[in-house]
PDB file of N, CA and C in Angstrom:
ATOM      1  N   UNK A   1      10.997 -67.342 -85.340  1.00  0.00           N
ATOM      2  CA  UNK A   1      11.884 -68.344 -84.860  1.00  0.00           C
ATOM      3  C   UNK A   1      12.863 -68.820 -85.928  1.00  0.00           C
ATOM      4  N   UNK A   2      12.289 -68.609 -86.793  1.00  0.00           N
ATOM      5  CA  UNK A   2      13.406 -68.573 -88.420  1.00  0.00           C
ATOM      6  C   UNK A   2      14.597 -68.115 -88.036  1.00  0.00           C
ATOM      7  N   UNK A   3      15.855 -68.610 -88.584  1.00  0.00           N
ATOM      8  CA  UNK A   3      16.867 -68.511 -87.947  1.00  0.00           C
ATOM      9  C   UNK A   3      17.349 -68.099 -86.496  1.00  0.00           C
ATOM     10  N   UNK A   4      17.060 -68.537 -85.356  1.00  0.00           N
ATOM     11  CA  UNK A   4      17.297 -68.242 -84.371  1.00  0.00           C
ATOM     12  C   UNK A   4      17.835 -69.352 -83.667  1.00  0.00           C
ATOM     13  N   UNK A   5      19.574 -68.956 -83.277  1.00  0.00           N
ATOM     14  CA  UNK A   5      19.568 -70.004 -82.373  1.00  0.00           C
ATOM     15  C   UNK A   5      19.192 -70.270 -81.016  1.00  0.00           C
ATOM     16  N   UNK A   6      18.471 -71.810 -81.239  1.00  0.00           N
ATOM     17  CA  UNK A   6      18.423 -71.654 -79.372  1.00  0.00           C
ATOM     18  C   UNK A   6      19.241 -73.025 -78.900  1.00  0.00           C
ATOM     19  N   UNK A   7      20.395 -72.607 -79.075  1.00  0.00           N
ATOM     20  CA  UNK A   7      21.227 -73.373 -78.065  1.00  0.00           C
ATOM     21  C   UNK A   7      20.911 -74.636 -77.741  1.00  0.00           C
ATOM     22  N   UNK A   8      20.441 -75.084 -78.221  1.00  0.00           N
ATOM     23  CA  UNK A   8      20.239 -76.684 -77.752  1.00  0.00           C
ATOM     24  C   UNK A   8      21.751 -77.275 -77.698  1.00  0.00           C
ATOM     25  N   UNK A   9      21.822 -78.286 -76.564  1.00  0.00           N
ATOM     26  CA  UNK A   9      22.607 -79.232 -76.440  1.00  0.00           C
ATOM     27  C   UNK A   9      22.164 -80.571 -76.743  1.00  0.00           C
ATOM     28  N   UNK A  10      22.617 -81.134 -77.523  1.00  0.00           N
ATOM     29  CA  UNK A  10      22.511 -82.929 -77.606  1.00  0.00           C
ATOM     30  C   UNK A  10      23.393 -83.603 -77.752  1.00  0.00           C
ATOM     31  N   UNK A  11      24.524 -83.127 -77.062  1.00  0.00           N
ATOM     32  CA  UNK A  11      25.719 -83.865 -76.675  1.00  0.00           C
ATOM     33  C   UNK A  11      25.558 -85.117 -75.320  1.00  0.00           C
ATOM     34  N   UNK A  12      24.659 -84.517 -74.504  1.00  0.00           N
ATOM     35  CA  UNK A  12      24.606 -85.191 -73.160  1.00  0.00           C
ATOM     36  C   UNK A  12      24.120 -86.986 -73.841  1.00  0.00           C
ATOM     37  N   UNK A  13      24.732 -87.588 -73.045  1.00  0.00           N
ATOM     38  CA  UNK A  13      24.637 -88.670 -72.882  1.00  0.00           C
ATOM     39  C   UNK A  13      23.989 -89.662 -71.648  1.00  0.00           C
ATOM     40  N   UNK A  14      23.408 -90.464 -71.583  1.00  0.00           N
ATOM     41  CA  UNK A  14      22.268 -90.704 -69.885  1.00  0.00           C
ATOM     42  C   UNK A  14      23.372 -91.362 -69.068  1.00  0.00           C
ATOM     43  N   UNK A  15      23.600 -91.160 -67.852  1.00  0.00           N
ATOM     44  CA  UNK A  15      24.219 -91.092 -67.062  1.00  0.00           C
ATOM     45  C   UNK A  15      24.612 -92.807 -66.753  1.00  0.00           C
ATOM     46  N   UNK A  16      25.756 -93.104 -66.977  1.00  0.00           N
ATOM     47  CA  UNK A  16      26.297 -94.331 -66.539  1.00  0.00           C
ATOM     48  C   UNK A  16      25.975 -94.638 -65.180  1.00  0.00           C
ATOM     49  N   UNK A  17      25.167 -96.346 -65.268  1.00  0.00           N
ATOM     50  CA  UNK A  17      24.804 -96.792 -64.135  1.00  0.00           C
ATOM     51  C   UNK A  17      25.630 -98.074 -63.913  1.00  0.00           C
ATOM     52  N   UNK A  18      25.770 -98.868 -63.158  1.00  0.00           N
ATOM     53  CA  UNK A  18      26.403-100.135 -62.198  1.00  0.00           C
ATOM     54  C   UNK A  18      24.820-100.664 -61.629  1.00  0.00           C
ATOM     55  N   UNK A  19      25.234-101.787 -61.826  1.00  0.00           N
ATOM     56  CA  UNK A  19      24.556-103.099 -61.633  1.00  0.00           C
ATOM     57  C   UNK A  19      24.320-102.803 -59.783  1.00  0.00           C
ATOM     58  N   UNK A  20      25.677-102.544 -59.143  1.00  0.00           N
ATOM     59  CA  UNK A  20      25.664-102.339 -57.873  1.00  0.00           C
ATOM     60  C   UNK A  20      24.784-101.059 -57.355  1.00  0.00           C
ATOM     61  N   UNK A  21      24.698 -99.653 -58.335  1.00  0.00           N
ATOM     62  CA  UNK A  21      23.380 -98.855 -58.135  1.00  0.00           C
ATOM     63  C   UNK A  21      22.062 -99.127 -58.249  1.00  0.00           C
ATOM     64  N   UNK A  22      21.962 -99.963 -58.817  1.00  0.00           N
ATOM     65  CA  UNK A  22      20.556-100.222 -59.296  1.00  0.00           C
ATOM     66  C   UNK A  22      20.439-101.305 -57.963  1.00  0.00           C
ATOM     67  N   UNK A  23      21.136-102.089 -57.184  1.00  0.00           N
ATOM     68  CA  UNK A  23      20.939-102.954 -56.048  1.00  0.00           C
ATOM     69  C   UNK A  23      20.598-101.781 -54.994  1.00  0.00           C
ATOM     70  N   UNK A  24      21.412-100.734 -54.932  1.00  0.00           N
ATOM     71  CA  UNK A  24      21.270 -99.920 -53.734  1.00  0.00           C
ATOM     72  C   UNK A  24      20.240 -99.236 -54.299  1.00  0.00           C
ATOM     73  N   UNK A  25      19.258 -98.814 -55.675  1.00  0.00           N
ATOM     74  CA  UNK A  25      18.402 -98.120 -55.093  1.00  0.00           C
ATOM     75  C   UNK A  25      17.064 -99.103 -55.017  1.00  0.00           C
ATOM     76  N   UNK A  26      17.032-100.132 -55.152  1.00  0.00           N
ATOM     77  CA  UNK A  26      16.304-101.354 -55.247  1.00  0.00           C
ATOM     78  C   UNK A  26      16.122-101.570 -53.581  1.00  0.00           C
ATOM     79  N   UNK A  27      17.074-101.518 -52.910  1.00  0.00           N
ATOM     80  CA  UNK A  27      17.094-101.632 -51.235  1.00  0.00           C
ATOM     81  C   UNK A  27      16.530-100.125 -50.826  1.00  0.00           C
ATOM     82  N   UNK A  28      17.245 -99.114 -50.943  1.00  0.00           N
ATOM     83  CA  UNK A  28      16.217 -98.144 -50.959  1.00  0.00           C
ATOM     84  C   UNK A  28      15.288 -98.017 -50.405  1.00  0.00           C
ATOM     85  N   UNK A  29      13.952 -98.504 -52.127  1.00  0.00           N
ATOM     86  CA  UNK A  29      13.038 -98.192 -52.051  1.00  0.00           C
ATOM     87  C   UNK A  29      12.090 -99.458 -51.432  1.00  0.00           C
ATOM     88  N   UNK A  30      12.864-100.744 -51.207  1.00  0.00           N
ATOM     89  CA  UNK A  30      12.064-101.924 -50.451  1.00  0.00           C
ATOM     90  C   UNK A  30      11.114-101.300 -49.046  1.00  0.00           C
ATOM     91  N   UNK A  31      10.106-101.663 -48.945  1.00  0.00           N
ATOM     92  CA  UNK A  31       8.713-101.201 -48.193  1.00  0.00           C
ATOM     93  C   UNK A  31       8.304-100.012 -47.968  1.00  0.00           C
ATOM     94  N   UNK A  32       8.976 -99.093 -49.419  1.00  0.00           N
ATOM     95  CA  UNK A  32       8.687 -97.764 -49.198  1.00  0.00           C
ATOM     96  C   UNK A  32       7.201 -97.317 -49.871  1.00  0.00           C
ATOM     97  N   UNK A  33       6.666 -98.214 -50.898  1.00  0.00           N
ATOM     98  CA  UNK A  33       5.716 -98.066 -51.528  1.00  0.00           C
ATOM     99  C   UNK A  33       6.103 -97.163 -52.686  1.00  0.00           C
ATOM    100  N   UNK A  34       5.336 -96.339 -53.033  1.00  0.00           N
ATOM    101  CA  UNK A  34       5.622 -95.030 -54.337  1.00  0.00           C
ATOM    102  C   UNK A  34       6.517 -93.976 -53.662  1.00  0.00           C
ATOM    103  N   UNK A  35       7.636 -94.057 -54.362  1.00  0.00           N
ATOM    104  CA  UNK A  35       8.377 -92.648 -53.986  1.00  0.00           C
ATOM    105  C   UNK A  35       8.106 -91.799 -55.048  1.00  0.00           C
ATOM    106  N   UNK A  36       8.397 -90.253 -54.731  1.00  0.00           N
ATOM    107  CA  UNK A  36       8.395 -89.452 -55.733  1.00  0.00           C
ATOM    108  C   UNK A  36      10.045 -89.480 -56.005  1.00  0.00           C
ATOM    109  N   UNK A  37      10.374 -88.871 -57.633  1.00  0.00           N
ATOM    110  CA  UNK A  37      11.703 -88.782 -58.025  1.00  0.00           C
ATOM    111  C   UNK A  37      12.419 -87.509 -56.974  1.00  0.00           C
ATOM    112  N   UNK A  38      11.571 -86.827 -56.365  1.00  0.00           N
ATOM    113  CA  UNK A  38      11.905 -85.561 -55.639  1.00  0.00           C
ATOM    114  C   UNK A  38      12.802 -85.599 -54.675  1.00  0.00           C
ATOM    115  N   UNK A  39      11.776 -86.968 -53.874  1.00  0.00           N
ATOM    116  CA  UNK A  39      12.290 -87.450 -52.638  1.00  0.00           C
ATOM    117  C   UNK A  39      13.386 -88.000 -52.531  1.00  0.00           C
ATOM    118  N   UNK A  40      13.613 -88.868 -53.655  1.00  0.00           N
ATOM    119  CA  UNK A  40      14.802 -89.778 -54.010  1.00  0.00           C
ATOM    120  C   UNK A  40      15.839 -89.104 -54.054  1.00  0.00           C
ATOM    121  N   UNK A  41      16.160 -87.752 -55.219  1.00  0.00           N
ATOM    122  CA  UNK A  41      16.736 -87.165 -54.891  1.00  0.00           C
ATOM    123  C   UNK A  41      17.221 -86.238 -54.027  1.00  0.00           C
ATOM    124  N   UNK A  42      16.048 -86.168 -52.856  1.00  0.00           N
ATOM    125  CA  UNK A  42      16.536 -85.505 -51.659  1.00  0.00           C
ATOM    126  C   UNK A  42      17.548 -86.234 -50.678  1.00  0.00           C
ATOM    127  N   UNK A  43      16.922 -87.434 -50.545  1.00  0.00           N
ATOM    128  CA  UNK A  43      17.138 -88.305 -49.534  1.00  0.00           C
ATOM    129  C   UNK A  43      18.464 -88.926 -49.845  1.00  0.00           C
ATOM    130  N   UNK A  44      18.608 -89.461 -51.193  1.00  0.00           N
ATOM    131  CA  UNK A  44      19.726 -90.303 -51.056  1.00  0.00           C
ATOM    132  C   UNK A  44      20.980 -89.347 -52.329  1.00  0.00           C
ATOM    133  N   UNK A  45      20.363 -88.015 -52.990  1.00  0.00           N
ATOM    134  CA  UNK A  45      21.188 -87.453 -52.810  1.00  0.00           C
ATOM    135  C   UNK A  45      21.656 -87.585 -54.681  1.00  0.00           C
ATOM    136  N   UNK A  46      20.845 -88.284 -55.235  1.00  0.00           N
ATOM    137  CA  UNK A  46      21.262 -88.345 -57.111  1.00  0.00           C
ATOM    138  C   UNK A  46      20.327 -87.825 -57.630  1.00  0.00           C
ATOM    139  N   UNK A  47      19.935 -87.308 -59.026  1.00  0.00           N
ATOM    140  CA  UNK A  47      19.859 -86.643 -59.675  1.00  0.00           C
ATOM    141  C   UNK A  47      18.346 -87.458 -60.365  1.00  0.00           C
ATOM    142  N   UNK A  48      17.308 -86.680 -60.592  1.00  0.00           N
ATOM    143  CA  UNK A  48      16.435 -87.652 -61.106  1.00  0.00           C
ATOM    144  C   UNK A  48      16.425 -88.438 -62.506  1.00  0.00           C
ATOM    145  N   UNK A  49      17.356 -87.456 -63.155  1.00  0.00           N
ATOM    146  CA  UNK A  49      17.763 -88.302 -64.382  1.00  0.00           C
ATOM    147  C   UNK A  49      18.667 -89.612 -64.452  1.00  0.00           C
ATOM    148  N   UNK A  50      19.708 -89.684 -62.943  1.00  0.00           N
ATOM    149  CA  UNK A  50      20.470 -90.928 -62.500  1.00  0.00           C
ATOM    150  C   UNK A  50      18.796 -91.879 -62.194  1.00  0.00           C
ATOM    151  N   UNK A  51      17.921 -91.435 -61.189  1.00  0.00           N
ATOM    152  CA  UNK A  51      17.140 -92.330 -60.770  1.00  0.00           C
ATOM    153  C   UNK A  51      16.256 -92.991 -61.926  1.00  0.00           C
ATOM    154  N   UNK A  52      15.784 -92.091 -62.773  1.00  0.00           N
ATOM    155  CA  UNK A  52      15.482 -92.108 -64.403  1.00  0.00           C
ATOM    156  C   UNK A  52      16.139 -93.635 -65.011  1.00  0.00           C
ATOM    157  N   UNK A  53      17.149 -93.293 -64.917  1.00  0.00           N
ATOM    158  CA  UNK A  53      18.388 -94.043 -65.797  1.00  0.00           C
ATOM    159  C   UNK A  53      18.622 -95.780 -64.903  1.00  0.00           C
ATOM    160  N   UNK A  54      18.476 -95.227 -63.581  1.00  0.00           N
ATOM    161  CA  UNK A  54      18.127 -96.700 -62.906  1.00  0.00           C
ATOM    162  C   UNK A  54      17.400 -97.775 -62.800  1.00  0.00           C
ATOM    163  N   UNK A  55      16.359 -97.469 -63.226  1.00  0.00           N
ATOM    164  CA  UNK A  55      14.947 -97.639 -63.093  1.00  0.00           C
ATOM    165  C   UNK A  55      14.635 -98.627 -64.848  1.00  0.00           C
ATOM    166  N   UNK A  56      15.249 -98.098 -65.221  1.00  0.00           N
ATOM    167  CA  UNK A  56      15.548 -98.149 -67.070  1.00  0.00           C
ATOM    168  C   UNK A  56      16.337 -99.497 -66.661  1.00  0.00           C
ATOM    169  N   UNK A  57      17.167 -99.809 -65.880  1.00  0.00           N
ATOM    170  CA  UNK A  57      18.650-100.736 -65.844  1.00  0.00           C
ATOM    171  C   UNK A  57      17.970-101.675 -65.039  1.00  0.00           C
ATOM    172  N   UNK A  58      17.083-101.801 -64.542  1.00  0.00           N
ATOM    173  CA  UNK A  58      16.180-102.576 -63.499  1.00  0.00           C
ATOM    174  C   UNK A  58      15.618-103.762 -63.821  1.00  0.00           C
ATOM    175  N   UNK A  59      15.804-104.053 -64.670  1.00  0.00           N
ATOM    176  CA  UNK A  59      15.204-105.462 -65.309  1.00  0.00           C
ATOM    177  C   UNK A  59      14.032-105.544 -65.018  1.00  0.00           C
ATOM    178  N   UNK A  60      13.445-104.407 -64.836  1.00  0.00           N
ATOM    179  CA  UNK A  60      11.272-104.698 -63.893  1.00  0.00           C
ATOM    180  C   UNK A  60      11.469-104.642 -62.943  1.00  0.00           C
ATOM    181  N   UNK A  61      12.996-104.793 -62.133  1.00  0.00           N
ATOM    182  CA  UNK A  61      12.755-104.753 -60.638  1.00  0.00           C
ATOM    183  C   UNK A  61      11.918-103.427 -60.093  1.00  0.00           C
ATOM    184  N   UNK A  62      12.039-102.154 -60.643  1.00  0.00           N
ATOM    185  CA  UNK A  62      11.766-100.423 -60.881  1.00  0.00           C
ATOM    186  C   UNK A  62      10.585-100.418 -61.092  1.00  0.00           C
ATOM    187  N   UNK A  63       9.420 -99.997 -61.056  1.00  0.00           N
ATOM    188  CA  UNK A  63       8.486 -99.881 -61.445  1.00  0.00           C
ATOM    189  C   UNK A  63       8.680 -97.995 -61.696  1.00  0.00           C
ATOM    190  N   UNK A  64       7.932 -97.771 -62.858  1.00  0.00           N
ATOM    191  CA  UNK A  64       7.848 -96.403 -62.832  1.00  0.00           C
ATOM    192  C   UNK A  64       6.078 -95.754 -63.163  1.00  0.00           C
ATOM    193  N   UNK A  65       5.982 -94.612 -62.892  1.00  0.00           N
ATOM    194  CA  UNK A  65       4.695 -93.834 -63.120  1.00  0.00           C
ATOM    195  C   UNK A  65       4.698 -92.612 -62.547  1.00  0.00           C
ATOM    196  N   UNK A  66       3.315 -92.211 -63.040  1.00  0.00           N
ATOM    197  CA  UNK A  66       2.837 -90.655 -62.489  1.00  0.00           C
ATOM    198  C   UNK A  66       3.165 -90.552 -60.975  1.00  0.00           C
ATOM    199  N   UNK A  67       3.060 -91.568 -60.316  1.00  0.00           N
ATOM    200  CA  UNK A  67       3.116 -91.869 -58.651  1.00  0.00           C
ATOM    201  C   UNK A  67       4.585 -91.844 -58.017  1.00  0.00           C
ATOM    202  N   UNK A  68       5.400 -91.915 -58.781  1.00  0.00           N
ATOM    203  CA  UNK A  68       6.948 -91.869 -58.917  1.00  0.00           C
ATOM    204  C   UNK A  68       7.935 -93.368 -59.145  1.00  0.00           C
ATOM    205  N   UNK A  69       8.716 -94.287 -58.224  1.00  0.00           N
ATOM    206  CA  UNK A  69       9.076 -94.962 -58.516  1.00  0.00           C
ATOM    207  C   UNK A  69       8.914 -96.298 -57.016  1.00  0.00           C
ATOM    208  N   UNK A  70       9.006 -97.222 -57.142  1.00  0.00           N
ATOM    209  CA  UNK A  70       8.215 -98.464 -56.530  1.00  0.00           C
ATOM    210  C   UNK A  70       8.970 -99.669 -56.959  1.00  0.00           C
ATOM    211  N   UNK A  71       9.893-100.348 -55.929  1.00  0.00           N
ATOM    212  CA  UNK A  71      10.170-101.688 -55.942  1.00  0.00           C
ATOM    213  C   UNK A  71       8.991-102.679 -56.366  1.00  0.00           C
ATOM    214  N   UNK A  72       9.314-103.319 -57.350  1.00  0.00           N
ATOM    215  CA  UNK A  72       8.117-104.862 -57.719  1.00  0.00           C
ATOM    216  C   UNK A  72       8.714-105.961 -57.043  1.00  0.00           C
ATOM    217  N   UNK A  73       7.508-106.300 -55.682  1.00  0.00           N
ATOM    218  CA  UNK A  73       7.760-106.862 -54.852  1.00  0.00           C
ATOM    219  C   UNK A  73       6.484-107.843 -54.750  1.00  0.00           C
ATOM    220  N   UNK A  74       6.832-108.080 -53.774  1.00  0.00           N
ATOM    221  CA  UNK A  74       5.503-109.253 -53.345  1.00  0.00           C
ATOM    222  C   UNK A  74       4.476-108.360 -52.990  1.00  0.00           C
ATOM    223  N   UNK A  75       4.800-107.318 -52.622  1.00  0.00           N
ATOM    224  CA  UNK A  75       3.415-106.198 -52.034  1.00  0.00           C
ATOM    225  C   UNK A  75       2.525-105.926 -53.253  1.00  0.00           C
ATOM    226  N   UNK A  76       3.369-105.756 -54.345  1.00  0.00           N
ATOM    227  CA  UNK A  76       2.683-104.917 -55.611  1.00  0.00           C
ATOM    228  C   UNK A  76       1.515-105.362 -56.088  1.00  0.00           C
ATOM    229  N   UNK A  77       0.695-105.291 -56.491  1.00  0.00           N
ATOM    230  CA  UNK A  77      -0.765-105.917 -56.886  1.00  0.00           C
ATOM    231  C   UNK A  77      -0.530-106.018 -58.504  1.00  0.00           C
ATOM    232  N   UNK A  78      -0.919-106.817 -58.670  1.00  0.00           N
ATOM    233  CA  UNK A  78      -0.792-107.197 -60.376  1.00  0.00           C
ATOM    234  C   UNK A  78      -1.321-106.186 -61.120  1.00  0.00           C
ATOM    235  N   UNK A  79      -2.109-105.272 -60.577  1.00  0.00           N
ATOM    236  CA  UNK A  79      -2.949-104.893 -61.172  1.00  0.00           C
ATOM    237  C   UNK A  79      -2.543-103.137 -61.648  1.00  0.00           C
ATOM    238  N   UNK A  80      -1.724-102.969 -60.296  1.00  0.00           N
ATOM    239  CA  UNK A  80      -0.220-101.314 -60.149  1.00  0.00           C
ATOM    240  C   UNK A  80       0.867-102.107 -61.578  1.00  0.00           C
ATOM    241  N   UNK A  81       0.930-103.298 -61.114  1.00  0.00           N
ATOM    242  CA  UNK A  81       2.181-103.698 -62.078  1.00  0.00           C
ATOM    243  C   UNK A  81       1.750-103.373 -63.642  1.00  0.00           C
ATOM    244  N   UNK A  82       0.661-104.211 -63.882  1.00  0.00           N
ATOM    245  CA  UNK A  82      -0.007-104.067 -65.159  1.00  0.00           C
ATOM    246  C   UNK A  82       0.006-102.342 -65.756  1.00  0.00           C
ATOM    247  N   UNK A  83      -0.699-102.114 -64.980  1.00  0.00           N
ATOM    248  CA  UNK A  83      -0.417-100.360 -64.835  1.00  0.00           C
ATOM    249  C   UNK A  83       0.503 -99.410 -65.420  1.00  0.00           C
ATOM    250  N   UNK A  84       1.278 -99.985 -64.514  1.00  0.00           N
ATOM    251  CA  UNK A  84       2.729 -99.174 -64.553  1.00  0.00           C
ATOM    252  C   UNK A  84       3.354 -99.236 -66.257  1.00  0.00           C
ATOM    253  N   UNK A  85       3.180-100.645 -66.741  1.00  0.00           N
ATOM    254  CA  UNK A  85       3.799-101.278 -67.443  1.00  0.00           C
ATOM    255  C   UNK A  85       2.943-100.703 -68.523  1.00  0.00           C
ATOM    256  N   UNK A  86       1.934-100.830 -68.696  1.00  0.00           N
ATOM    257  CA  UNK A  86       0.564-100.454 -69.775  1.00  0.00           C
ATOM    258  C   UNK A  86       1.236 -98.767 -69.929  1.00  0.00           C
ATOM    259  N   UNK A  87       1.636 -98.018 -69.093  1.00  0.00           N
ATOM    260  CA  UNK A  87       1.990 -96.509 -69.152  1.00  0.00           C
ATOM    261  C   UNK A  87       2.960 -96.591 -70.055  1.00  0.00           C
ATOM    262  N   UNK A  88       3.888 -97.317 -69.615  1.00  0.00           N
ATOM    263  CA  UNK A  88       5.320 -97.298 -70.403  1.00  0.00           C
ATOM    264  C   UNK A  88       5.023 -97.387 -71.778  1.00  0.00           C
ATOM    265  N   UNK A  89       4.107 -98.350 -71.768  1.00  0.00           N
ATOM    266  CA  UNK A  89       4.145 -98.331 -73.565  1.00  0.00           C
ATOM    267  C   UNK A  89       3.377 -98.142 -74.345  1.00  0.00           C
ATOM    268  N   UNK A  90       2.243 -97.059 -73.536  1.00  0.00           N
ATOM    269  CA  UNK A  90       1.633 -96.361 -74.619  1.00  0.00           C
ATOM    270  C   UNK A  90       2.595 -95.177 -74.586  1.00  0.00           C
ATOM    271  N   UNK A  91       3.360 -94.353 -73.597  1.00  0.00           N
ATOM    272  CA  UNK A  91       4.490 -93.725 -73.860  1.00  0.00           C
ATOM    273  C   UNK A  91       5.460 -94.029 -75.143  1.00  0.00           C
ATOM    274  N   UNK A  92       5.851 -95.214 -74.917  1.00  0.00           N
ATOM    275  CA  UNK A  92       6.753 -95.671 -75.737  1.00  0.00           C
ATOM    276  C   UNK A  92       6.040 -95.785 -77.278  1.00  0.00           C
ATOM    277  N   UNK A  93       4.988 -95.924 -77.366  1.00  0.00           N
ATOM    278  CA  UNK A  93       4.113 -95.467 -78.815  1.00  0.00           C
ATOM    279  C   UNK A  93       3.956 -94.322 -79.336  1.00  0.00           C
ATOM    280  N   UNK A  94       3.558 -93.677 -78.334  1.00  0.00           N
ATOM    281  CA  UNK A  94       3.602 -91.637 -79.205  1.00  0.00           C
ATOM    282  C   UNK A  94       5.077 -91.213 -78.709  1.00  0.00           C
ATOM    283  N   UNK A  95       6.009 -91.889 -78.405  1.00  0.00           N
ATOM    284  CA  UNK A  95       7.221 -91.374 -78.927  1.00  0.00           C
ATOM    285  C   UNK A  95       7.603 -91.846 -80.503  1.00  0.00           C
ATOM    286  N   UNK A  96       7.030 -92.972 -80.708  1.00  0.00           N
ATOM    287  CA  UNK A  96       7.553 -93.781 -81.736  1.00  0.00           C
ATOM    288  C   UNK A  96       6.369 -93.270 -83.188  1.00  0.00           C
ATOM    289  N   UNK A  97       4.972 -92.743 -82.443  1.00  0.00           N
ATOM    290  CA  UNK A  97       4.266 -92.018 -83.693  1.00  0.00           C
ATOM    291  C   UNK A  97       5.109 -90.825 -83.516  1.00  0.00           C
ATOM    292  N   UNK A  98       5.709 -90.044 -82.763  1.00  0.00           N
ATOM    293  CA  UNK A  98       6.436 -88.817 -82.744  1.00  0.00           C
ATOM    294  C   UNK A  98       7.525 -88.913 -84.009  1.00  0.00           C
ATOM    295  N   UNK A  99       8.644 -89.771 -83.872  1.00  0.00           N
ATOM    296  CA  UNK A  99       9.707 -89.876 -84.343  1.00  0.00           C
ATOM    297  C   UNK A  99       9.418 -90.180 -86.083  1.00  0.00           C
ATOM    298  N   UNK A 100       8.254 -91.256 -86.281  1.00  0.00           N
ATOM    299  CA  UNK A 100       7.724 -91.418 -87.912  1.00  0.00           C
ATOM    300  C   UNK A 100       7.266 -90.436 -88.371  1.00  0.00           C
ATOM    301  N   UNK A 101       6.502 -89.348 -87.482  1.00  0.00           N
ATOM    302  CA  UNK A 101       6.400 -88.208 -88.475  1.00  0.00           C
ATOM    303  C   UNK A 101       7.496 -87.029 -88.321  1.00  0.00           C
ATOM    304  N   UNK A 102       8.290 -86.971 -87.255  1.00  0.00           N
ATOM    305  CA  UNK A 102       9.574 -86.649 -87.520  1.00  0.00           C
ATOM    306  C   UNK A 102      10.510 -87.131 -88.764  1.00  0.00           C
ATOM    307  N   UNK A 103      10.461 -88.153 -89.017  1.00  0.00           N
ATOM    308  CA  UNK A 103      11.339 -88.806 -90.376  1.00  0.00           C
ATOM    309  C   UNK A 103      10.596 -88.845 -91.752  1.00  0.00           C
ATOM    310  N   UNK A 104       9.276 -88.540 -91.530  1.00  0.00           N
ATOM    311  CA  UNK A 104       8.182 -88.242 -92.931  1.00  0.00           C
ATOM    312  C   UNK A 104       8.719 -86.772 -93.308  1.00  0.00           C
ATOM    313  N   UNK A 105       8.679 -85.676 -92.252  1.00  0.00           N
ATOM    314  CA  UNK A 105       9.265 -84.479 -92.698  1.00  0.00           C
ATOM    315  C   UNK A 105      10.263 -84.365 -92.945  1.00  0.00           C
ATOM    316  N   UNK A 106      11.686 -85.082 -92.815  1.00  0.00           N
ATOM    317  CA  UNK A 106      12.854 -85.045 -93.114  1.00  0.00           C
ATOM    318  C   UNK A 106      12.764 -85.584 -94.849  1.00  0.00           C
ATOM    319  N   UNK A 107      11.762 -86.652 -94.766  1.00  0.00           N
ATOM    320  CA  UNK A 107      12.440 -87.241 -96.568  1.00  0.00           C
ATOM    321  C   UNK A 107      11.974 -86.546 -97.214  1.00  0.00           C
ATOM    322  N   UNK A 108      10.453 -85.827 -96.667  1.00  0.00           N
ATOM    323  CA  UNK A 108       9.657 -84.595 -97.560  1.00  0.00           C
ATOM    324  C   UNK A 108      11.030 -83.149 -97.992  1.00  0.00           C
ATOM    325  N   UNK A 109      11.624 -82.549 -96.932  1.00  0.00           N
ATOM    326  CA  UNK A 109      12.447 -81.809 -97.026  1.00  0.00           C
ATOM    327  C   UNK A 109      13.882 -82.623 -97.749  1.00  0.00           C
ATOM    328  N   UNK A 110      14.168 -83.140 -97.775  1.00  0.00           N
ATOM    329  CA  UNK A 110      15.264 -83.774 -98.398  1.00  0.00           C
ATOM    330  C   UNK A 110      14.784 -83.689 -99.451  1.00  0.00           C
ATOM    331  N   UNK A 111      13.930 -84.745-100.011  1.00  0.00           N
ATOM    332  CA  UNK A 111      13.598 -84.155-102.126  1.00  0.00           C
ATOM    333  C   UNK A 111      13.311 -83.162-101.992  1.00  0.00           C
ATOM    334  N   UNK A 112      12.528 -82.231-101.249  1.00  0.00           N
ATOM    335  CA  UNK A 112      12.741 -80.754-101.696  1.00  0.00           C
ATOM    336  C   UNK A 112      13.880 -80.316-101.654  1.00  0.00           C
ATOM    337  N   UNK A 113      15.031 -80.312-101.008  1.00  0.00           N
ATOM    338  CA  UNK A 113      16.482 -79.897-101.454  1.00  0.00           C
ATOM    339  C   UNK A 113      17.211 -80.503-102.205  1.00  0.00           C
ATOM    340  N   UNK A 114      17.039 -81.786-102.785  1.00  0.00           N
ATOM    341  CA  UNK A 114      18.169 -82.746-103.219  1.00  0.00           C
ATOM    342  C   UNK A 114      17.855 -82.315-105.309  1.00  0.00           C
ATOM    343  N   UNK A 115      18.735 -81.578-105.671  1.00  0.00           N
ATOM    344  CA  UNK A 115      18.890 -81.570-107.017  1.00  0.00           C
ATOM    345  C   UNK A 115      17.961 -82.196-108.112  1.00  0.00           C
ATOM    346  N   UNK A 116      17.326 -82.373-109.154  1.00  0.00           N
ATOM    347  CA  UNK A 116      16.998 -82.760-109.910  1.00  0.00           C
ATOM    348  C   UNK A 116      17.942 -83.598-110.641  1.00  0.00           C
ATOM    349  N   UNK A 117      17.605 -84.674-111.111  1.00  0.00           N
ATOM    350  CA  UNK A 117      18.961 -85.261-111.741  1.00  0.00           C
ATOM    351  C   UNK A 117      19.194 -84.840-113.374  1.00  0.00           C
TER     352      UNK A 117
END
């Protein structure tokens, strides 16, 4: 894999949302219970990385998980909410142990390239 390119792109940027999308998919998904991202994008026709990106813009209104995505409503049980929320951020932790030993190997490789003074 030593010198080989593989094309990666990391130009993309996450898809610009409106306050007014995140209302329409908030109505949506009202008494739908768990949608999958599948469905969402079947049905109403965006991209799961838009629904992704909505859900993110949701102020908590979004609930997300393995189960797909879920208005937080009066239906929700504290206990799905807790849930949902508890996922996010042990996610949001082994991205964040991901990225520190991502940046441990960068300063390791950096004094190994950076000159002797």
């Amino acid at each position: 894999m030593t010198g080989e390119n593989l094309e990666l792109d990391f130009s993309h940027r996450p898809p610009q949302v409106s306050a007014n999308q995140v209302d329409a998919l908030c109505a949506y998904l009202a008494g739908k219970g768990w949608v999958k991202a599948a469905t969402i994008e079947a049905e109403i026709e965006i991209s799961e990385r838009r629904v992704r990106r909505l859900a993110e813009r949701s102020d908590g209104r979004i609930l997300s998980g393995q189960k797909g995505y879920r208005l937080f409503d009066a239906s929700v049980s504290l206990e799905e909410a807790d849930h949902a929320a508890n996922w996010l951020i042990a996610q949001g932790k082994t991205m964040i142990r991901r990225g520190v030993a991502i940046r441990r190997r960068f300063h390791q490789f950096a004094r190994e390239r950076t000159p002797a003074a």
